[in-house]
C-alpha atoms as a PDB file:
ATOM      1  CA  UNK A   1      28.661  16.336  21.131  1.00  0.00           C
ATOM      2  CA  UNK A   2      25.961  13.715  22.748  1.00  0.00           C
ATOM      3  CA  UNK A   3      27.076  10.842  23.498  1.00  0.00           C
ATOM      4  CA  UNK A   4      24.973   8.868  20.942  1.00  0.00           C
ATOM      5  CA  UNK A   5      26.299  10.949  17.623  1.00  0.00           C
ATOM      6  CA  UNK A   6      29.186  10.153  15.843  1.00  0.00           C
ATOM      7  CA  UNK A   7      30.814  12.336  13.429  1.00  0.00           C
ATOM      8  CA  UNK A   8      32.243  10.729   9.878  1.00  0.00           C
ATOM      9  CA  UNK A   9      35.823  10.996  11.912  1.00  0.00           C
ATOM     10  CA  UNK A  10      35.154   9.765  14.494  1.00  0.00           C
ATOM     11  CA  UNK A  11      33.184   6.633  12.813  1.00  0.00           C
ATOM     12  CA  UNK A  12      34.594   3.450  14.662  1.00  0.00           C
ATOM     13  CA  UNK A  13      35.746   0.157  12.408  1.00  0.00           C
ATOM     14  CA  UNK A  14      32.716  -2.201  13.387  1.00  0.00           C
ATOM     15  CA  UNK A  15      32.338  -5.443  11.154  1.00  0.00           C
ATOM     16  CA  UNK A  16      29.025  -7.415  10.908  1.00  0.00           C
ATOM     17  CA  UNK A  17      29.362  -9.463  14.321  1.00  0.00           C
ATOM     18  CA  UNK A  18      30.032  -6.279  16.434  1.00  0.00           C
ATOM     19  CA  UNK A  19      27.266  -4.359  15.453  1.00  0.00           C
ATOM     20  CA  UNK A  20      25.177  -5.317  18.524  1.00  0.00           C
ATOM     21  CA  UNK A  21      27.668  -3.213  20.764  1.00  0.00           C
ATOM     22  CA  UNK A  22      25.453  -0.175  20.279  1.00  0.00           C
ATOM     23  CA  UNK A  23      23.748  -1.819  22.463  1.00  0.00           C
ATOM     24  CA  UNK A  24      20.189  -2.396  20.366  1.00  0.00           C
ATOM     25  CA  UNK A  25      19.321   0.648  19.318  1.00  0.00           C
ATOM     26  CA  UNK A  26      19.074   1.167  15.731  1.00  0.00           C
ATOM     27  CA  UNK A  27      21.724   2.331  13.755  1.00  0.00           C
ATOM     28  CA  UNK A  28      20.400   5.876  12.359  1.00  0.00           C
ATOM     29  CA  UNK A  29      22.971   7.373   9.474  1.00  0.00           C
ATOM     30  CA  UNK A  30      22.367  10.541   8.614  1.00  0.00           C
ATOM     31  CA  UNK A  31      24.128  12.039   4.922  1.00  0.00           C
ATOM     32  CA  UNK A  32      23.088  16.007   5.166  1.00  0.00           C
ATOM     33  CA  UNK A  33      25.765  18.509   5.094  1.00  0.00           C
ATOM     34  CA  UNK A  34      23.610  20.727   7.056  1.00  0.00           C
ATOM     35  CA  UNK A  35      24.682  21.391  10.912  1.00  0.00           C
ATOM     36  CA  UNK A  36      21.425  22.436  11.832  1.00  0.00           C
ATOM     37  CA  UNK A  37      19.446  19.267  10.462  1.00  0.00           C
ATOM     38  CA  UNK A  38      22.163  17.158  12.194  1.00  0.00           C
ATOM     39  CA  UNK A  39      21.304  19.038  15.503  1.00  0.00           C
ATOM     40  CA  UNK A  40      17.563  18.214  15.106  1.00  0.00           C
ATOM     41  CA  UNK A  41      17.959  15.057  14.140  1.00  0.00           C
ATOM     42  CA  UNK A  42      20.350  13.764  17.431  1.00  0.00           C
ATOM     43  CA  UNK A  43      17.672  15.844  20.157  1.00  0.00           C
ATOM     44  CA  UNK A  44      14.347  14.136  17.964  1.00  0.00           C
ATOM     45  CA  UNK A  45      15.795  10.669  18.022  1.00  0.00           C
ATOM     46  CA  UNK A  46      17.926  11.248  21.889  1.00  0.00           C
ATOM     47  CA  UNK A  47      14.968   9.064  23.541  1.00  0.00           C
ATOM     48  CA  UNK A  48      17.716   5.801  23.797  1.00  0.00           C
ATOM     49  CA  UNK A  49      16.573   3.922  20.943  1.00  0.00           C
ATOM     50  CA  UNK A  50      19.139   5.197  18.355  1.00  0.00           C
ATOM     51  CA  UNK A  51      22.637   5.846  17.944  1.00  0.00           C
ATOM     52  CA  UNK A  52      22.908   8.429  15.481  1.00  0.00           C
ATOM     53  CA  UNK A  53      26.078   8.552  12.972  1.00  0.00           C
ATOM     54  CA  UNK A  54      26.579  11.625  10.384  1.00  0.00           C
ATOM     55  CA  UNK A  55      28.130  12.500   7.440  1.00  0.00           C
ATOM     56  CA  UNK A  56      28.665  15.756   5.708  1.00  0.00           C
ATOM     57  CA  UNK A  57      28.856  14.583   1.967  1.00  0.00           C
ATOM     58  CA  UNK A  58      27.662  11.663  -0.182  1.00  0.00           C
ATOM     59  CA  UNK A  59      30.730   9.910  -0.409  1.00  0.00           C
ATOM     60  CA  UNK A  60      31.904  10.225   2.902  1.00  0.00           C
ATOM     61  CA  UNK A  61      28.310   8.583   3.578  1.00  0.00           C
ATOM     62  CA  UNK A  62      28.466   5.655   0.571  1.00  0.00           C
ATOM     63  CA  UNK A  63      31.335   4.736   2.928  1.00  0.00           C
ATOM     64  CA  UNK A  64      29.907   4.903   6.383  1.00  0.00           C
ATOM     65  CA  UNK A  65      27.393   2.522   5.063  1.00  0.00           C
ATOM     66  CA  UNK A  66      29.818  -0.049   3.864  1.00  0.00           C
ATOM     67  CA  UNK A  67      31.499   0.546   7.106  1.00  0.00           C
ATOM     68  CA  UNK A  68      28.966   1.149   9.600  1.00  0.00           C
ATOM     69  CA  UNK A  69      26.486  -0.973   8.850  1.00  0.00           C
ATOM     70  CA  UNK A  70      23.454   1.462   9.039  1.00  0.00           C
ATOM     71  CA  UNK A  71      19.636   0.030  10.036  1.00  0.00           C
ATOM     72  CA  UNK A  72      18.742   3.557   8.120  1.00  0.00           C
ATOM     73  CA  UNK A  73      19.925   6.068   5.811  1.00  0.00           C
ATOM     74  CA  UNK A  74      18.356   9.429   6.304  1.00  0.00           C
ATOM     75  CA  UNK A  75      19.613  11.133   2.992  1.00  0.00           C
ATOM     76  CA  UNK A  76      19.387  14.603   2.043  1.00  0.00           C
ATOM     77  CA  UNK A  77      18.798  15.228  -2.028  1.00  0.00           C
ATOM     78  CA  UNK A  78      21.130  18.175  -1.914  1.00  0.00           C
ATOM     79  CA  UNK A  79      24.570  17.539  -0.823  1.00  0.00           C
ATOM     80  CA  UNK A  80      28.027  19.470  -1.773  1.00  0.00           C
ATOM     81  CA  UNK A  81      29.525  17.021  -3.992  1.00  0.00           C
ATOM     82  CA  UNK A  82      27.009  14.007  -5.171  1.00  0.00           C
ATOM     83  CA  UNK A  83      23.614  14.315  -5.250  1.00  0.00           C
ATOM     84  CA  UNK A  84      20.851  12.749  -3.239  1.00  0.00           C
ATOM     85  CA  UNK A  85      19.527  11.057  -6.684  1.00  0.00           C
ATOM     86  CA  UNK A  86      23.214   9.539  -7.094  1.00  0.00           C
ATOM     87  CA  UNK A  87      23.678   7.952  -3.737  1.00  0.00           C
ATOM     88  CA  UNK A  88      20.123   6.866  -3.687  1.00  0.00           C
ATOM     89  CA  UNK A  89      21.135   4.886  -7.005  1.00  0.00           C
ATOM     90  CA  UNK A  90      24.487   3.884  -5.658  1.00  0.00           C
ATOM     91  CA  UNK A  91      23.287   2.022  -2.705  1.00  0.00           C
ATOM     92  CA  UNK A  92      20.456   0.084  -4.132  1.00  0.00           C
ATOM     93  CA  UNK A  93      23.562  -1.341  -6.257  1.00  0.00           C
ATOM     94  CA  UNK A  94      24.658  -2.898  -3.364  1.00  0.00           C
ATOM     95  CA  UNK A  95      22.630  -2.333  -0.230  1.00  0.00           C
ATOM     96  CA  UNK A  96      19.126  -2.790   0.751  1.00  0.00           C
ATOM     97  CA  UNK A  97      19.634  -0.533   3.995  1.00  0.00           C
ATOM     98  CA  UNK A  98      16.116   1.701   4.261  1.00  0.00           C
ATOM     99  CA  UNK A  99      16.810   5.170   2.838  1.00  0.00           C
ATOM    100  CA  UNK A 100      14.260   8.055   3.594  1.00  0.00           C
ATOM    101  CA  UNK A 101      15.035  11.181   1.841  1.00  0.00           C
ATOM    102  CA  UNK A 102      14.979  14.234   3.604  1.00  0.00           C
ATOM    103  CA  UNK A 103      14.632  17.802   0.935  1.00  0.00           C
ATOM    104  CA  UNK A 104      13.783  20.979   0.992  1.00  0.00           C
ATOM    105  CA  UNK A 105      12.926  20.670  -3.042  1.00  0.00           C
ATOM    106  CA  UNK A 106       9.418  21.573  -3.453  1.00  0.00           C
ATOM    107  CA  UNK A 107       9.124  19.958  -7.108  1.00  0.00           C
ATOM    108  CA  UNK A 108       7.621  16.560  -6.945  1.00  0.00           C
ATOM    109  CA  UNK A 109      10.027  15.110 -10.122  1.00  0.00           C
ATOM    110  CA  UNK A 110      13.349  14.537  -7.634  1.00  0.00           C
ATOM    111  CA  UNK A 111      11.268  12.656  -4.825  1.00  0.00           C
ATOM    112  CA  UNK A 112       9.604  10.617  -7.451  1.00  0.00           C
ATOM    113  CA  UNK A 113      13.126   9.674  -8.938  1.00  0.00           C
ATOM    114  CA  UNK A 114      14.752   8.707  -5.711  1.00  0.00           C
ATOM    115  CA  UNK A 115      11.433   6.635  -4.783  1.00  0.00           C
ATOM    116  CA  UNK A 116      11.625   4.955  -8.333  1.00  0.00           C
ATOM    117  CA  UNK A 117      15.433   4.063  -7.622  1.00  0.00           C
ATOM    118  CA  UNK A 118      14.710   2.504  -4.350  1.00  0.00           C
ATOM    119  CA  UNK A 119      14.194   4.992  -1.627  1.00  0.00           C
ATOM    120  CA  UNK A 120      11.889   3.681   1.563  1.00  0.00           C
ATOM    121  CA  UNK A 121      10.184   7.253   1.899  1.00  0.00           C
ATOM    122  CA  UNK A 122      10.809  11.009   1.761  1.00  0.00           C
ATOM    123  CA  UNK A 123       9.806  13.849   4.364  1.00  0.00           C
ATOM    124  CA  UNK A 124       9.814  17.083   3.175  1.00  0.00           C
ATOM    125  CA  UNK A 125      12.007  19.575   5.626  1.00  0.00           C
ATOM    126  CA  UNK A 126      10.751  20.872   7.809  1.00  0.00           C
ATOM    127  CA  UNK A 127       9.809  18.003   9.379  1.00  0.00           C
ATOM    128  CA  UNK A 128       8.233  17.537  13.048  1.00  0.00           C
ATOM    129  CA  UNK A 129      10.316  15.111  15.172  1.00  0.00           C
ATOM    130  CA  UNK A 130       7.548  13.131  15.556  1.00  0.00           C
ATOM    131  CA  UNK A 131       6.742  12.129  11.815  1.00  0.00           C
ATOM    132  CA  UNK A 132      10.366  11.432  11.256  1.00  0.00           C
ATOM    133  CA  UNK A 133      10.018   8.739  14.198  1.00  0.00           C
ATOM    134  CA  UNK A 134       7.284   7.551  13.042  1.00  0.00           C
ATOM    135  CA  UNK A 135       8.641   7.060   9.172  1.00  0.00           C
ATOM    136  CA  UNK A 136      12.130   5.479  10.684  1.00  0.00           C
ATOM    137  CA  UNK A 137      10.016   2.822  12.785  1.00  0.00           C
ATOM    138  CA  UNK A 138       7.908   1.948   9.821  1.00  0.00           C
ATOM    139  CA  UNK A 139      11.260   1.648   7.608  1.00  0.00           C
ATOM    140  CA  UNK A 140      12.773  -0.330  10.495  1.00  0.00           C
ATOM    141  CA  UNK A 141       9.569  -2.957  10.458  1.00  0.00           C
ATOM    142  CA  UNK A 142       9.216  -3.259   7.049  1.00  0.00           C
ATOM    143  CA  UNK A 143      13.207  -3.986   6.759  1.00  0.00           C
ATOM    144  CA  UNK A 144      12.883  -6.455   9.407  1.00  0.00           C
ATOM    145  CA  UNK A 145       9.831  -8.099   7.875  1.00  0.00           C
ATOM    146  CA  UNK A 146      11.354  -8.380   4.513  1.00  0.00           C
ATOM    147  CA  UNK A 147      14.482  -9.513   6.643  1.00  0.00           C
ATOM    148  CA  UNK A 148      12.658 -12.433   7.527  1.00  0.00           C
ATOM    149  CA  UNK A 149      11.382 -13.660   4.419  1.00  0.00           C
ATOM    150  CA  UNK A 150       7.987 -12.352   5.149  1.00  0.00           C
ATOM    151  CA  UNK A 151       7.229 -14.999   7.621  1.00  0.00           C
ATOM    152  CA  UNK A 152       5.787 -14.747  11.151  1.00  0.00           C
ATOM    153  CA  UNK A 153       2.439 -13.366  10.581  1.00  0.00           C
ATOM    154  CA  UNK A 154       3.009 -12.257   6.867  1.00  0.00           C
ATOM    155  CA  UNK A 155      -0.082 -14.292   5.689  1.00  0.00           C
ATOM    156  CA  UNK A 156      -2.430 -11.089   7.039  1.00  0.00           C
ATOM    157  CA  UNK A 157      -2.228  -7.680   7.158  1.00  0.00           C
ATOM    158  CA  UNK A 158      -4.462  -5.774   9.408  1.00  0.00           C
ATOM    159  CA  UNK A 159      -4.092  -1.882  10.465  1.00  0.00           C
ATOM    160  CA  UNK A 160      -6.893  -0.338  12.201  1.00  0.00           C
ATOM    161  CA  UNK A 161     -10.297  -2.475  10.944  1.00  0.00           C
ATOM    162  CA  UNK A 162      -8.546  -3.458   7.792  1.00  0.00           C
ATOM    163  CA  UNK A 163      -7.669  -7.017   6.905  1.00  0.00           C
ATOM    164  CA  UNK A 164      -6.543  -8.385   4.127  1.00  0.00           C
ATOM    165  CA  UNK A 165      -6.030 -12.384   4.485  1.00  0.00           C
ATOM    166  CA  UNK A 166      -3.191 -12.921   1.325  1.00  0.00           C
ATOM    167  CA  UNK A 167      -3.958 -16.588   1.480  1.00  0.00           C
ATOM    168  CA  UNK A 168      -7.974 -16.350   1.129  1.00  0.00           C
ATOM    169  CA  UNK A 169      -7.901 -13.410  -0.973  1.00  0.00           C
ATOM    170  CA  UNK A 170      -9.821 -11.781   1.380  1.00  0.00           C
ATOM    171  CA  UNK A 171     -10.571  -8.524   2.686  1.00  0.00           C
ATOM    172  CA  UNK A 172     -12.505  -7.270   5.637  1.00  0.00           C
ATOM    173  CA  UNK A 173     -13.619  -3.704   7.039  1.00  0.00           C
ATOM    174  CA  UNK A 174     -14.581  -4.124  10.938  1.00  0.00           C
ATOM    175  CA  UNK A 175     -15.033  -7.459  10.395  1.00  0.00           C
ATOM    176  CA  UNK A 176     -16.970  -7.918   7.356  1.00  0.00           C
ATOM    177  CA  UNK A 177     -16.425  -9.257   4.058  1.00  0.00           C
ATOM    178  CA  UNK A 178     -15.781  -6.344   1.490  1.00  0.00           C
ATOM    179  CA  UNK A 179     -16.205  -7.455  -1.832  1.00  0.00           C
ATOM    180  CA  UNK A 180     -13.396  -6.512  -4.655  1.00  0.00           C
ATOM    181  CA  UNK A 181     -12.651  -7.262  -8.392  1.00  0.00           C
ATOM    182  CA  UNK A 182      -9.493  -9.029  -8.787  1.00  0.00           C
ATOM    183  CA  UNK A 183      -7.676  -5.880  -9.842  1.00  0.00           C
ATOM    184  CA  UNK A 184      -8.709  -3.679  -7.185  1.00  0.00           C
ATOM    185  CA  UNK A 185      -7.438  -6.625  -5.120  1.00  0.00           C
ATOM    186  CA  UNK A 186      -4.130  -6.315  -6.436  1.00  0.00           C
ATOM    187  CA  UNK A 187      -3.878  -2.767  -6.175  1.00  0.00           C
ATOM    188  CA  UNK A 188      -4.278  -3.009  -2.336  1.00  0.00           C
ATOM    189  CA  UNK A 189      -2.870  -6.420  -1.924  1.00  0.00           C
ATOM    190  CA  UNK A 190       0.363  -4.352  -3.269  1.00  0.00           C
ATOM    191  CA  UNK A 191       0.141  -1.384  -0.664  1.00  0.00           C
ATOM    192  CA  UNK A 192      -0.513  -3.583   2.107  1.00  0.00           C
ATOM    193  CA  UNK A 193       2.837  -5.166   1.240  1.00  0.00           C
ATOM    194  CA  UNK A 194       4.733  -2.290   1.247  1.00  0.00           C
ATOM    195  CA  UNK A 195       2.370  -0.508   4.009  1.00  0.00           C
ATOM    196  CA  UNK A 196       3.700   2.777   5.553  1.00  0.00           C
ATOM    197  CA  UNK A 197       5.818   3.420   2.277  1.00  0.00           C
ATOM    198  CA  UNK A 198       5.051   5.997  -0.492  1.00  0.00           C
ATOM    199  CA  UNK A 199       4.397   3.752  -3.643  1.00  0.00           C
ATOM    200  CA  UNK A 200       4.683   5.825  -6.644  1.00  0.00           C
ATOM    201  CA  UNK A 201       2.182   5.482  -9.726  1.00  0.00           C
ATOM    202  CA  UNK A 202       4.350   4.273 -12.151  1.00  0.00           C
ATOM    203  CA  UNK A 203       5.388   1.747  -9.154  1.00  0.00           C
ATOM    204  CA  UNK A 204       1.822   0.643  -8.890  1.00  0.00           C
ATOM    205  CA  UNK A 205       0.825   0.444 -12.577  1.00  0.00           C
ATOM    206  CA  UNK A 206       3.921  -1.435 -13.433  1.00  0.00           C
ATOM    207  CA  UNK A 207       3.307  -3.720 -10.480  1.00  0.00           C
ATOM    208  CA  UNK A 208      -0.498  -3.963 -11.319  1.00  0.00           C
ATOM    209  CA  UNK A 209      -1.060  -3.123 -15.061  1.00  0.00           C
ATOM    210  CA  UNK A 210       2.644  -4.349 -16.281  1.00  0.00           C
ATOM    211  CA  UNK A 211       5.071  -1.970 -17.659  1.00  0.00           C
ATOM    212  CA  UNK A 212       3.313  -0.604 -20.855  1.00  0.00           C
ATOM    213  CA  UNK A 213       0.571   0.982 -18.626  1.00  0.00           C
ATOM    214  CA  UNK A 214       2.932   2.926 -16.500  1.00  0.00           C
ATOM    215  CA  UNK A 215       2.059   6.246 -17.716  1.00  0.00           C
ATOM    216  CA  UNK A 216      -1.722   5.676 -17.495  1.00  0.00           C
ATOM    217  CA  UNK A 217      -2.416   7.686 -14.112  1.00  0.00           C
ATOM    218  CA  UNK A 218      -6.326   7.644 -14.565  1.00  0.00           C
ATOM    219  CA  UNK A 219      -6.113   3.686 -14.402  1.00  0.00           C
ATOM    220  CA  UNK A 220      -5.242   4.237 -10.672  1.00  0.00           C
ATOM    221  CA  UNK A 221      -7.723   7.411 -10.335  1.00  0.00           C
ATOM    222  CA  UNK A 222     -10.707   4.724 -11.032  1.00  0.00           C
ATOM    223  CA  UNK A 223      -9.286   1.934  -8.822  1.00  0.00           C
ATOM    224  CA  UNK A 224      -8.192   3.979  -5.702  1.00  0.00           C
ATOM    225  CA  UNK A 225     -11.989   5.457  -5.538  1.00  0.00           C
ATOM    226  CA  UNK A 226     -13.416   2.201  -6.246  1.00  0.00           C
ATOM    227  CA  UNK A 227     -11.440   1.127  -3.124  1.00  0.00           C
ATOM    228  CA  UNK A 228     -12.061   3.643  -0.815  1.00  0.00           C
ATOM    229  CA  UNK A 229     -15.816   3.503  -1.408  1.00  0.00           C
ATOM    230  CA  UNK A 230     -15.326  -0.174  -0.298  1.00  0.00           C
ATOM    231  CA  UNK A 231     -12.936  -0.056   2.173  1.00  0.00           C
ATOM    232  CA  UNK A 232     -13.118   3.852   3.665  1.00  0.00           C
ATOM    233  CA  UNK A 233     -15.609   5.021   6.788  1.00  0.00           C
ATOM    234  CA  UNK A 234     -15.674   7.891   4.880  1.00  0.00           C
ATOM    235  CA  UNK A 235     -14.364   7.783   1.136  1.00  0.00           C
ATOM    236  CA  UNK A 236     -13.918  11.499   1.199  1.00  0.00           C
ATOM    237  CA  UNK A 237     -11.710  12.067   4.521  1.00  0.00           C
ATOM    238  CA  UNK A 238      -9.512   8.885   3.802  1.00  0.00           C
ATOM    239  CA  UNK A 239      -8.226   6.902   6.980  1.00  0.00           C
ATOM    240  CA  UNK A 240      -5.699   3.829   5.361  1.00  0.00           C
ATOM    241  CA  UNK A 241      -5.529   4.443   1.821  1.00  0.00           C
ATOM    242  CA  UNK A 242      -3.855   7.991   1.548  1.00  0.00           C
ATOM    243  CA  UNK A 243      -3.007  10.026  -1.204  1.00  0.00           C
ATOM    244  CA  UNK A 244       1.178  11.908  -1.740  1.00  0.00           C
ATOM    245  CA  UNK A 245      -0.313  14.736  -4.022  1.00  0.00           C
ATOM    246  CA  UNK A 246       1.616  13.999  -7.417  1.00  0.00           C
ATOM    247  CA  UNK A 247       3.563  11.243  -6.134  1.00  0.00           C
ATOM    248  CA  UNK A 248       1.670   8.142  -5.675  1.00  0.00           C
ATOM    249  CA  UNK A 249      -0.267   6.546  -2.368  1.00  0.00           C
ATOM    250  CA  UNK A 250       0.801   4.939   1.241  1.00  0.00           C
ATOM    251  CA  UNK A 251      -1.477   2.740   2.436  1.00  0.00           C
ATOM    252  CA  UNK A 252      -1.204   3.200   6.147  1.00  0.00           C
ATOM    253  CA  UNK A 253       0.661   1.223   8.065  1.00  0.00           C
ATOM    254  CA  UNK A 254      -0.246  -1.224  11.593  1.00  0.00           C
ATOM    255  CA  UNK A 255      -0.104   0.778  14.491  1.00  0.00           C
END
């Protein structure tokens, strides 16, 4: 076994003040009861910024959290004695540790669920090493941001030629002043601040609308084309505001 995976029994008793003795690298847990997925999953993330932990069932993995201290859960929705859906809801009970699903369920209804529970993001297997890189060291930034209380430079968001400045209420494309309505504001304002995540509709109207328009999907229809016609190069072949086919939207995220 590489020297940077740790199986559930071999898992050693860190507390909160040791966990910088990986090192730095993040601390990657993954719950999948699948030895092949484990296998991808060390060579993908092998490069020296990770130590990877696993564990072969959902409670054996509710416990490595409490015990290892995670910087990520990558949790599979099908697992031999809890389900995905469960732990997903278990954690956010106590811990705000990102969690990125990993399924091979094609239905959109159990990736929606986890999402609305709390989950950071979901890849659908398979999965190219590089996309699951990319999703953990989104996760990993927007933890730390939120970490911090959103300060730093939390008072604009910019990724690519988009800016919104949250403190003028302002948005520019390359530079130039785009012009919104105050909702369609608020409906990017909201994907900017969770950028790189999937943000479901319900998530959005709630957030946007309040929670008696949650069902109204064509609210969100009319808004996100509004937007990209304002914000998008070309409104057609989106480049930051991108659409999870009957899930919701991610509005991309810096770099």
């Amino acid at each position: 076994m590489p020297n940077d995976e740790m199986a559930a029994d071999a898992l050693p008793d860190m507390t909160d003040t040791e966990q910088g003795a990986s090192g730095g690298k993040a601390r990657v847990l993954v719950i999948d009861d699948e030895p092949e997925i484990r296998r991808a999953v060390q060579l993908g993330l092998a490069s020296g910024e990770f130590t990877v932990a696993w564990a072969p069932n959902g409670q054996r993995g509710l416990e490595m959290v409490a015990q290892w201290h995670p910087d990520i859960v990558l949790l599979d929705l099908s697992l031999p004695d809890i389900d995905g859906i469960e732990v997903t809801r278990a954690l956010r009970s106590w811990s705000a540790v990102p969690i990125l699903i990993l399924s091979v369920r094609s239905g959109d209804a159990d990736k929606i669920t986890a999402l609305e529970l709390g989950a950071d993001d979901y890849l659908t297997k398979p999965f190219s090493m590089g996309e699951l890189r990319a999703r953990i060291s989104v996760a990993l930034r927007h933890a730390a941001h939120a970490a911090s209380g959103g300060t730093g430079d939390g008072a604009r968001f910019t990724t690519g030629g988009l800016t919104l400045d949250f403190a003028r209420r302002q948005v520019l494309v390359n530079e130039r002043e785009v012009h919104l309505t105050p909702t369609e504001y608020e409906v990017l304002k909201y994907l900017a601040m969770h950028a790189g995540q999937v943000v479901t509709h319900r998530t959005l109207l709630r957030a946007v609308w309040g929670p008696d328009y949650e069902d109204e999907a064509h609210y969100l229809r009319v808004f996100i084309g509004q937007l990209r016609r304002k914000i998008e190069p070309e409104p057609g072949r989106p480049r930051y505001l991108l659409t999870e086919p009957g899930i919701g939207y991610r509005l991309r995220a810096p770099g």
